[in-house]
C-alpha atoms as a PDB file:
ATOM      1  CA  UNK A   1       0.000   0.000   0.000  1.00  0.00           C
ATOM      2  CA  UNK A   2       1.276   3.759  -0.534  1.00  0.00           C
ATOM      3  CA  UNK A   3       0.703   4.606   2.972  1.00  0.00           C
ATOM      4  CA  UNK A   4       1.950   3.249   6.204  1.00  0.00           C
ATOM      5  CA  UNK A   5       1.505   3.499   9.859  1.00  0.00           C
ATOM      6  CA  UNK A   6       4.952   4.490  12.662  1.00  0.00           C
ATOM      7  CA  UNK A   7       4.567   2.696  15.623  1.00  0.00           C
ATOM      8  CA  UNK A   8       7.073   3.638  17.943  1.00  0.00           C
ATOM      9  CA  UNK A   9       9.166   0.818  19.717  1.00  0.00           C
ATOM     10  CA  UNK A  10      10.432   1.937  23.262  1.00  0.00           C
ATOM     11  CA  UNK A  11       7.498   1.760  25.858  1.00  0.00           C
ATOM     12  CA  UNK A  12       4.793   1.417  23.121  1.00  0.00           C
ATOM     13  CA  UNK A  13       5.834  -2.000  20.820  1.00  0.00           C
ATOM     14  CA  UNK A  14       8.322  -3.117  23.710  1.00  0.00           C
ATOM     15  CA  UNK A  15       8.849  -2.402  27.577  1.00  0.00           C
ATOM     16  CA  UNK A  16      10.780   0.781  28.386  1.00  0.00           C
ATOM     17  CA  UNK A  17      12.069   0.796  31.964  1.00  0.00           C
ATOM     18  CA  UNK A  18      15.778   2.995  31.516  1.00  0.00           C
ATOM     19  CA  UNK A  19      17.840   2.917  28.362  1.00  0.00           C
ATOM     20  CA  UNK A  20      19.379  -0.523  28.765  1.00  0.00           C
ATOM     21  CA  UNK A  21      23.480  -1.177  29.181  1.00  0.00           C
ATOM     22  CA  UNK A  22      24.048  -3.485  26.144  1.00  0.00           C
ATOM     23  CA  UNK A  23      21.259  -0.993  23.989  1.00  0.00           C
ATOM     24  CA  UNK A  24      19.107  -3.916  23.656  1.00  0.00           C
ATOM     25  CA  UNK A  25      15.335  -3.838  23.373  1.00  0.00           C
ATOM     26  CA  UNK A  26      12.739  -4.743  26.148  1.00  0.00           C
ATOM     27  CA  UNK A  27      10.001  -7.243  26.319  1.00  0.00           C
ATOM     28  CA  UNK A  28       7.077  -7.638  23.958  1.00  0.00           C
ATOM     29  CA  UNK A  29       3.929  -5.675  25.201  1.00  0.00           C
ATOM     30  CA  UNK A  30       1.368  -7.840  24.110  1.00  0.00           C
ATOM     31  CA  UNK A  31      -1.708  -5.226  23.500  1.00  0.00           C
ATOM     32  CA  UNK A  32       0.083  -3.394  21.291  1.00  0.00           C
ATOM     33  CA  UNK A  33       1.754  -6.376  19.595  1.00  0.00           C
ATOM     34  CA  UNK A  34      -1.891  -7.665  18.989  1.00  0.00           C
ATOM     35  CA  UNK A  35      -2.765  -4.111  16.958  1.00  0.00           C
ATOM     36  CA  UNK A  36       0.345  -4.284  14.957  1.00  0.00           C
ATOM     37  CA  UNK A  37      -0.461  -8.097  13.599  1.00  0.00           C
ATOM     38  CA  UNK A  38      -3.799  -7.183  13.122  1.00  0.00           C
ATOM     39  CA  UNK A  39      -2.930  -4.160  10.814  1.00  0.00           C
ATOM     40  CA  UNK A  40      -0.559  -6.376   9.115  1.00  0.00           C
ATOM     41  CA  UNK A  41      -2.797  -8.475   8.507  1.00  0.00           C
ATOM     42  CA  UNK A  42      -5.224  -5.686   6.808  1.00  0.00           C
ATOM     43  CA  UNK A  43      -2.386  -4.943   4.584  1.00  0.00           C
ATOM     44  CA  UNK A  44      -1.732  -1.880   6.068  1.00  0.00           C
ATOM     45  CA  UNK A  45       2.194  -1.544   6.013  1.00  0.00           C
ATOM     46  CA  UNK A  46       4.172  -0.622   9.614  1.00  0.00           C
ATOM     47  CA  UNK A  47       7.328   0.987  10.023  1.00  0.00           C
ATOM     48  CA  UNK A  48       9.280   1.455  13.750  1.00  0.00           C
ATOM     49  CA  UNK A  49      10.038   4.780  14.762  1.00  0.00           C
ATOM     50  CA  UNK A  50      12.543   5.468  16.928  1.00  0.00           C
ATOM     51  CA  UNK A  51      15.424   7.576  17.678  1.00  0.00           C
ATOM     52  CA  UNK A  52      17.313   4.551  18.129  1.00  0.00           C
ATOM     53  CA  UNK A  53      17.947   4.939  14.376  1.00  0.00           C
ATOM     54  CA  UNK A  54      18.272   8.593  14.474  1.00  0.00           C
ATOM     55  CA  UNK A  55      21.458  10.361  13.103  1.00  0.00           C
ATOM     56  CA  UNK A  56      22.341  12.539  15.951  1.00  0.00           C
ATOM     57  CA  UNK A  57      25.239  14.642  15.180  1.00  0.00           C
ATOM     58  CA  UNK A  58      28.150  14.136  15.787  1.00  0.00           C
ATOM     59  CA  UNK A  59      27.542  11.247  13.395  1.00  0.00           C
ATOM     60  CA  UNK A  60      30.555   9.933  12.751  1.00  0.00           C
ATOM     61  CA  UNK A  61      31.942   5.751  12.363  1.00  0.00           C
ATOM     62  CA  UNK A  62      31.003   4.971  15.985  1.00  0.00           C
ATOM     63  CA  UNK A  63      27.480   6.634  15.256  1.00  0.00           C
ATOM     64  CA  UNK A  64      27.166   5.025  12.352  1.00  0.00           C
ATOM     65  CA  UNK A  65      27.774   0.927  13.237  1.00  0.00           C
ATOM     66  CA  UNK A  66      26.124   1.962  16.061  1.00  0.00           C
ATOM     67  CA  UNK A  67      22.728   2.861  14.413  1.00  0.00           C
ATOM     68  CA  UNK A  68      22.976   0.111  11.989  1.00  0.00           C
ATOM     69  CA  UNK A  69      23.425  -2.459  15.112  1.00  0.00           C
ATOM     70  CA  UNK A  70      20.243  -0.923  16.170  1.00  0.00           C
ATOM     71  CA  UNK A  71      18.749  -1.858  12.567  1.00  0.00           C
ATOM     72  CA  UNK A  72      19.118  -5.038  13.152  1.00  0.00           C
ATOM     73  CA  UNK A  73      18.556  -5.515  16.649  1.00  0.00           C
ATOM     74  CA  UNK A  74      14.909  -3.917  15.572  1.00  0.00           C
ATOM     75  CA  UNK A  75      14.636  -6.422  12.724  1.00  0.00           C
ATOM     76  CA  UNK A  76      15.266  -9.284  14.733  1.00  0.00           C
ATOM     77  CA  UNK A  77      13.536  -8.416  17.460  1.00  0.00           C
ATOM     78  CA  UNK A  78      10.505  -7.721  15.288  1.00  0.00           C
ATOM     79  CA  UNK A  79      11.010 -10.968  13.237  1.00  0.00           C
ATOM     80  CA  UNK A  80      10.458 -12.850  16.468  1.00  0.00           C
ATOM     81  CA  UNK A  81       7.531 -11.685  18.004  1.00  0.00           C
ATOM     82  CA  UNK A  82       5.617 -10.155  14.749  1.00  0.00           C
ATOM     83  CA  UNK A  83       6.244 -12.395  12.469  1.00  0.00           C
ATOM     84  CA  UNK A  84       7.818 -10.696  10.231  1.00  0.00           C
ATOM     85  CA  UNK A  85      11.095  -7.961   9.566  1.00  0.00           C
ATOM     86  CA  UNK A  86       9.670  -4.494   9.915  1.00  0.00           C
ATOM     87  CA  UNK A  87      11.104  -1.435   8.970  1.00  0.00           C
ATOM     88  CA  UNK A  88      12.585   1.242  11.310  1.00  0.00           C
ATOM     89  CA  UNK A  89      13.120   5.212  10.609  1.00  0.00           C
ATOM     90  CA  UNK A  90      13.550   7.540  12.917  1.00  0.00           C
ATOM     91  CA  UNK A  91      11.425  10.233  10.380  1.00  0.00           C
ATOM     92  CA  UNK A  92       8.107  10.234   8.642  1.00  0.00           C
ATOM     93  CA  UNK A  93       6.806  11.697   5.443  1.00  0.00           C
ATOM     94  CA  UNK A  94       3.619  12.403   3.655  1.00  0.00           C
ATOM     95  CA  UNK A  95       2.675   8.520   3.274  1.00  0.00           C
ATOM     96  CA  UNK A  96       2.544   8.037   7.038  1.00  0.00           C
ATOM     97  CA  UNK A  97      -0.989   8.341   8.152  1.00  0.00           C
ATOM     98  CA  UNK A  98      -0.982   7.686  11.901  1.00  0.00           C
ATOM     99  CA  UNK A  99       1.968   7.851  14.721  1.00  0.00           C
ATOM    100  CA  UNK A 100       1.456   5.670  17.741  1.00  0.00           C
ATOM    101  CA  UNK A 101       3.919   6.624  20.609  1.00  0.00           C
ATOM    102  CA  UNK A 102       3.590   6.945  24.062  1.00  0.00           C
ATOM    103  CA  UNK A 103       4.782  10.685  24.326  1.00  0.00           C
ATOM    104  CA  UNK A 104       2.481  12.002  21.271  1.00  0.00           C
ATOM    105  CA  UNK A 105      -0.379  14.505  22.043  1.00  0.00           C
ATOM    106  CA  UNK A 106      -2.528  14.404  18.913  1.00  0.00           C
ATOM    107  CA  UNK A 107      -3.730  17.948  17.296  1.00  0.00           C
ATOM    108  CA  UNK A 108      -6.993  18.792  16.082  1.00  0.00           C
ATOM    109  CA  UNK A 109      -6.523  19.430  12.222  1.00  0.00           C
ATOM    110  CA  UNK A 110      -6.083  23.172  11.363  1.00  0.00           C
ATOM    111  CA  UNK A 111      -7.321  24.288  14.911  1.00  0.00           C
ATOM    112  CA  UNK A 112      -4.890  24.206  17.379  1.00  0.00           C
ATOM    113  CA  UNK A 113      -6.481  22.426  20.373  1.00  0.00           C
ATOM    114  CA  UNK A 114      -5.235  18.904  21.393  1.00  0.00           C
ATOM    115  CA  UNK A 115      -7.654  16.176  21.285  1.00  0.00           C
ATOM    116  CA  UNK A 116      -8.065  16.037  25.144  1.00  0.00           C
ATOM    117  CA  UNK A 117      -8.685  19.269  25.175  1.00  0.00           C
ATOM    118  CA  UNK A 118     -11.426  18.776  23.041  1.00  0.00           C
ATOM    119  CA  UNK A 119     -12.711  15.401  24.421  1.00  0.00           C
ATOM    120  CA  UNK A 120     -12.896  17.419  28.042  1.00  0.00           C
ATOM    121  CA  UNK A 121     -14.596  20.377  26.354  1.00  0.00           C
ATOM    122  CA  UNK A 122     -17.353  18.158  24.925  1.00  0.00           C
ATOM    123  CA  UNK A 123     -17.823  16.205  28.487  1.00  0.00           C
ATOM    124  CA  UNK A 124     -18.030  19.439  29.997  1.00  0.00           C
ATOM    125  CA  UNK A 125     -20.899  20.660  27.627  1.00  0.00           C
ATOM    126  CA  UNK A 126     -22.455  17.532  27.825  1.00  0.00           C
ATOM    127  CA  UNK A 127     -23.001  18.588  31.775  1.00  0.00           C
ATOM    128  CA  UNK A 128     -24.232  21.838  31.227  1.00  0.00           C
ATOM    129  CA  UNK A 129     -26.586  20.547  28.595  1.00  0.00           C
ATOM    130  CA  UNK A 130     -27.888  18.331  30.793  1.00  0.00           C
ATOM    131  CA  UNK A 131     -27.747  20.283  33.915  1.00  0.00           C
ATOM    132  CA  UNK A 132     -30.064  22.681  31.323  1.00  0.00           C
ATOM    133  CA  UNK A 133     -32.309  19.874  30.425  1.00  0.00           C
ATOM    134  CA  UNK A 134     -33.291  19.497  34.210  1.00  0.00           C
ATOM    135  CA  UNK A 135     -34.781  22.611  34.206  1.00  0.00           C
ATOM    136  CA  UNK A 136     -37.597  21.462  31.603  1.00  0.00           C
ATOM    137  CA  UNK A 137     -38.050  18.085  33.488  1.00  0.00           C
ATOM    138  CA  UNK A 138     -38.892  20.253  36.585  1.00  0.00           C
ATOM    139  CA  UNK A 139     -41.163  22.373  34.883  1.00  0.00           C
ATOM    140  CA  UNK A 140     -39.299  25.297  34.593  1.00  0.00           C
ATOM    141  CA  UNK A 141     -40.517  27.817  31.886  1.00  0.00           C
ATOM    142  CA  UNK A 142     -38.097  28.773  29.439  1.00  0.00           C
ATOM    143  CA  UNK A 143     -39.168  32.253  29.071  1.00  0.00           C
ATOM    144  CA  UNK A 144     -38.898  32.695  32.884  1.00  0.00           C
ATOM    145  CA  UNK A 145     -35.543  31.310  32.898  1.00  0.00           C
ATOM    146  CA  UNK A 146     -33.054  34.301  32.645  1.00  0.00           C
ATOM    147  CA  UNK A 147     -29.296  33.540  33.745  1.00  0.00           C
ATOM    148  CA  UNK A 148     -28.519  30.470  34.871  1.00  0.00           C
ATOM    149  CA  UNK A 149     -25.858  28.956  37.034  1.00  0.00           C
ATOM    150  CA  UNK A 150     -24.392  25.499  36.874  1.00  0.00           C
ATOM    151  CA  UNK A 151     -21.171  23.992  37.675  1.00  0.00           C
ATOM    152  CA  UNK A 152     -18.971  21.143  35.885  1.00  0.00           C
ATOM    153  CA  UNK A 153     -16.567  19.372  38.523  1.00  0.00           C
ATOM    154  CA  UNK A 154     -13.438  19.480  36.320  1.00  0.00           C
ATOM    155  CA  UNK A 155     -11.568  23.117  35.456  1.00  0.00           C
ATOM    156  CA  UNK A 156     -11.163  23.761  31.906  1.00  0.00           C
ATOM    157  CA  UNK A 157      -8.030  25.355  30.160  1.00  0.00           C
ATOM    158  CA  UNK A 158      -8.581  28.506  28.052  1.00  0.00           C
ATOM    159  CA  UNK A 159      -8.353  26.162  25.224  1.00  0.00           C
ATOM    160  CA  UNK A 160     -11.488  24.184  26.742  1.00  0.00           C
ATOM    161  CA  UNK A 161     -13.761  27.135  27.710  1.00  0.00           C
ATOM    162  CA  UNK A 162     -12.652  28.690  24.051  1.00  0.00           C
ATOM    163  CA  UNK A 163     -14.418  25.414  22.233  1.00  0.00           C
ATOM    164  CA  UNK A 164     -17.634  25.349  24.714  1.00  0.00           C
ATOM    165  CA  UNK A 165     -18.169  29.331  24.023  1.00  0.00           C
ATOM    166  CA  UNK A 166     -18.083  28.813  20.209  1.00  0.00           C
ATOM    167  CA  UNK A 167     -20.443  25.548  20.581  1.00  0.00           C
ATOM    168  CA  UNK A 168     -22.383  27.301  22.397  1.00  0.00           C
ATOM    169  CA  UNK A 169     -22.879  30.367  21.098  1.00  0.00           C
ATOM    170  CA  UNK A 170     -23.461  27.930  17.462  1.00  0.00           C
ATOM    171  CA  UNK A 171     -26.749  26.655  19.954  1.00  0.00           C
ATOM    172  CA  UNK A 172     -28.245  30.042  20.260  1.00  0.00           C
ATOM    173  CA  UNK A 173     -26.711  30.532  23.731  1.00  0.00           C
ATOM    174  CA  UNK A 174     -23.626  32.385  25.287  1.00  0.00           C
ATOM    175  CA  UNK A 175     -21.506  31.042  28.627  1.00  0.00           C
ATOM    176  CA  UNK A 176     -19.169  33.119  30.865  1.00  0.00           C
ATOM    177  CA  UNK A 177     -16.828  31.377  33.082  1.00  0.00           C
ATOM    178  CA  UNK A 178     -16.238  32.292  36.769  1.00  0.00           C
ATOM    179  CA  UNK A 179     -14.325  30.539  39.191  1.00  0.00           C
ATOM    180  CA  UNK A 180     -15.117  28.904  42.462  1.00  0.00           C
ATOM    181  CA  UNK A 181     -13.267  30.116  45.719  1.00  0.00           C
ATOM    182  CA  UNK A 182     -11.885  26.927  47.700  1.00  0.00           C
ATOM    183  CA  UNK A 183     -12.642  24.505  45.305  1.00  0.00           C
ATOM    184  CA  UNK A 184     -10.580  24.640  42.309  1.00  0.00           C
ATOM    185  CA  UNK A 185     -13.876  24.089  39.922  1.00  0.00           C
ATOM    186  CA  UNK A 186     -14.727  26.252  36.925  1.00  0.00           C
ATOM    187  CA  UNK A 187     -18.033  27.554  37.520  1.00  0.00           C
ATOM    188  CA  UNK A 188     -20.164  28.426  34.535  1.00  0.00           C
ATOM    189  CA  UNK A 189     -22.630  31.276  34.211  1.00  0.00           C
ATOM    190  CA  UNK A 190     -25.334  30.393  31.355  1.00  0.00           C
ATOM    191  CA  UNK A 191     -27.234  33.407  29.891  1.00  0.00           C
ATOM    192  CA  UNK A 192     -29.797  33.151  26.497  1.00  0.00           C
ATOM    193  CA  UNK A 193     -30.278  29.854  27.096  1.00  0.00           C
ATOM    194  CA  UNK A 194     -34.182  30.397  26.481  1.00  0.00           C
ATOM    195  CA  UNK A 195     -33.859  29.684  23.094  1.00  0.00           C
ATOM    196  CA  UNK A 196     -31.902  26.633  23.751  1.00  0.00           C
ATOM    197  CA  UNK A 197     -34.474  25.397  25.940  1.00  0.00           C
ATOM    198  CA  UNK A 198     -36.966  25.840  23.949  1.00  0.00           C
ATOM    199  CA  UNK A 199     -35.792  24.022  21.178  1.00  0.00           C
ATOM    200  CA  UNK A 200     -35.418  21.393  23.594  1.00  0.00           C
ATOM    201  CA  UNK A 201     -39.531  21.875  25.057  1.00  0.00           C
ATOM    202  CA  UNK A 202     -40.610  21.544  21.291  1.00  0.00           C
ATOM    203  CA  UNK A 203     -38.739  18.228  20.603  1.00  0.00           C
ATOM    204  CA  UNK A 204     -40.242  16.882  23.672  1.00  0.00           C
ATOM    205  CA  UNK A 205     -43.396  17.972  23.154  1.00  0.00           C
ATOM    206  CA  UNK A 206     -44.043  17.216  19.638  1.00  0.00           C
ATOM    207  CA  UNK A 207     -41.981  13.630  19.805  1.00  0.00           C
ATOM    208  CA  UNK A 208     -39.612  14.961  16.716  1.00  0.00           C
ATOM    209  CA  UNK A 209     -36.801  13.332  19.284  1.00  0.00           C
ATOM    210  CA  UNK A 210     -34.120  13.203  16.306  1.00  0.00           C
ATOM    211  CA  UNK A 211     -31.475  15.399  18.380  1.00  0.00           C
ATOM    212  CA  UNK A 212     -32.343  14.130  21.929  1.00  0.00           C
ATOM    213  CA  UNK A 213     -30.261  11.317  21.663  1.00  0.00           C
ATOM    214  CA  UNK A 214     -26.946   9.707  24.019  1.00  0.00           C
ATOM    215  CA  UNK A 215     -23.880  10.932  23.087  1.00  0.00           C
ATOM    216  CA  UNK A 216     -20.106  11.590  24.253  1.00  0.00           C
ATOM    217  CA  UNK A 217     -17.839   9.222  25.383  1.00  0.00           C
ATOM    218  CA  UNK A 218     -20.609   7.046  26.862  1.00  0.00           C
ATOM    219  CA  UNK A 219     -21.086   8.725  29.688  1.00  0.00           C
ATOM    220  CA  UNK A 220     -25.198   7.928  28.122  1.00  0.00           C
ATOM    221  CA  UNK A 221     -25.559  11.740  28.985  1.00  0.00           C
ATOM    222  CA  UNK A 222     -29.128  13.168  27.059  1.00  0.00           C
ATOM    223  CA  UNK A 223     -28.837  16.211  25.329  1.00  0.00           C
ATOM    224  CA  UNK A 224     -28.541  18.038  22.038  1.00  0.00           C
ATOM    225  CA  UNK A 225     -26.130  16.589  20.023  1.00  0.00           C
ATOM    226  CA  UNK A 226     -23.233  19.061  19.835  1.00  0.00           C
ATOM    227  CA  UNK A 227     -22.484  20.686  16.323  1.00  0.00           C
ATOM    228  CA  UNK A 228     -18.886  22.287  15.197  1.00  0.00           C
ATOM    229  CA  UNK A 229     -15.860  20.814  16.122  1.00  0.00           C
ATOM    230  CA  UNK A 230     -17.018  19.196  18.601  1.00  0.00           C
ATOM    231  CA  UNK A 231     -20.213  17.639  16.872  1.00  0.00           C
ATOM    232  CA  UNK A 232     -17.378  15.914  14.615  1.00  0.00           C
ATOM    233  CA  UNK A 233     -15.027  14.805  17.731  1.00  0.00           C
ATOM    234  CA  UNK A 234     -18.326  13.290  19.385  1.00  0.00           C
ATOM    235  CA  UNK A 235     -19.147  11.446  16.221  1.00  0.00           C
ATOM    236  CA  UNK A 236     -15.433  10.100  15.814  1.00  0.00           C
ATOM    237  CA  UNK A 237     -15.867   9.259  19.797  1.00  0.00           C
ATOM    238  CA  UNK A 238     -19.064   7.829  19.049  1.00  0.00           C
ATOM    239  CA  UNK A 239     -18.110   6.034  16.132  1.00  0.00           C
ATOM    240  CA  UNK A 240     -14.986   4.496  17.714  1.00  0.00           C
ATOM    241  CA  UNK A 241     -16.646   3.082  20.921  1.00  0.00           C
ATOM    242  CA  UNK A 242     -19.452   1.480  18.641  1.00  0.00           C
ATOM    243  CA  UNK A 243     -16.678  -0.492  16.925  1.00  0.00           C
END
């Protein structure tokens, strides 16, 4: 296939406890042994990367036996508990298509925010949504609703509140954030969310349900399903935990 997939060796493929005396490489770790067979077996090609092939300059003679030893430490090593010789590089280029290592923090594409980031923005909105859906269960009328104050129990990055302002405000609702004296929680001031609620009374009311459905990382939280960026996080989160 044009394409391939770096898998990175040292506390990902194999056990990393301390760079070893004799450079040699640590035990199998079966999970992730399991995921590289499995993609092999798909026909997806897999190369190691690691900076155990890395030039690192200096790079002279020693460097250089030194880095082909590792070559073939990583082919043997590979050989005997995948099943086959795989290829190591210590770059990528535009055929790779995924990078699994234990120190990577994956980006959002063209946005700037790390995946957690979003992942925690889009739990936190799922608790204000449904913190806002309470007030229709209890009877609460939307147009008497004015400001209203809830409170999420993790505190969000600028980053986080950023992404739940924009979702928001895409909802027909804005969100300030205060925080909580004494107990290190972001507390959340809702205003507009009539509108919102509303929205919400006339699905409920007239059964057209389509958007009151579970969704997030299956926390099996009810509330609108989020739109934006992270309406397509929550359907890759979705879509990955139905697999």
């Amino acid at each position: 296939m044009d394409r391939y997939i770096l898998c990175d060796l040292d506390g990902t493929l194999a056990e990393y406890h301390g760079w070893p005396a004799d450079g040699g490489i640590g035990a199998p770790i079966p999970r992730m042994v399991e995921r590289v067979k499995a993609k092999l077996a798909e026909g997806e090609e897999v190369r190691i990367f690691t900076a155990r092939v890395a030039r690192v300059e200096p790079y002279g003679e020693r460097e250089y036996f030194e880095v082909r030893r590792q070559h073939l430490l990583i082919e043997a090593w590979t050989l005997e508990h995948i099943g086959t010789a795989l290829k190591a590089t210590a770059t990528k280029d535009f055929k790779c298509v995924e990078i699994w290592d234990d120190r990577a923090r994956q980006v959002v594409l063209n946005t700037g925010a790390f995946l957690d980031e979003v992942q925690r923005a889009a739990r936190a909105l799922g608790a204000i949504q449904q913190q806002a859906m309470d007030f229709l269960s209890r009877g609460i009328a939307p147009a008497h609703l004015g400001p209203v104050r809830v409170s999420i129990t993790q505190t969000l990055s600028e980053v986080e509140q950023e992404l739940i302002v924009n979702e928001f405000a895409a909802q027909g609702g804005t969100i300030e954030f205060q925080r909580r004296c004494g107990g290190g929680h972001a507390v959340l001031l809702g205003i507009g969310l009539e509108e919102f609620l509303k929205r919400e009374e006339d699905h409920l009311m007239h059964g057209a349900g389509g958007s009151l459905r579970a969704w997030g990382d299956g926390s099996q939280k009810v509330g609108l399903a989020p739109t934006g960026l992270l309406g397509d996080i929550v359907k890759v989160l979705r879509k990955n935990n139905s697999r």
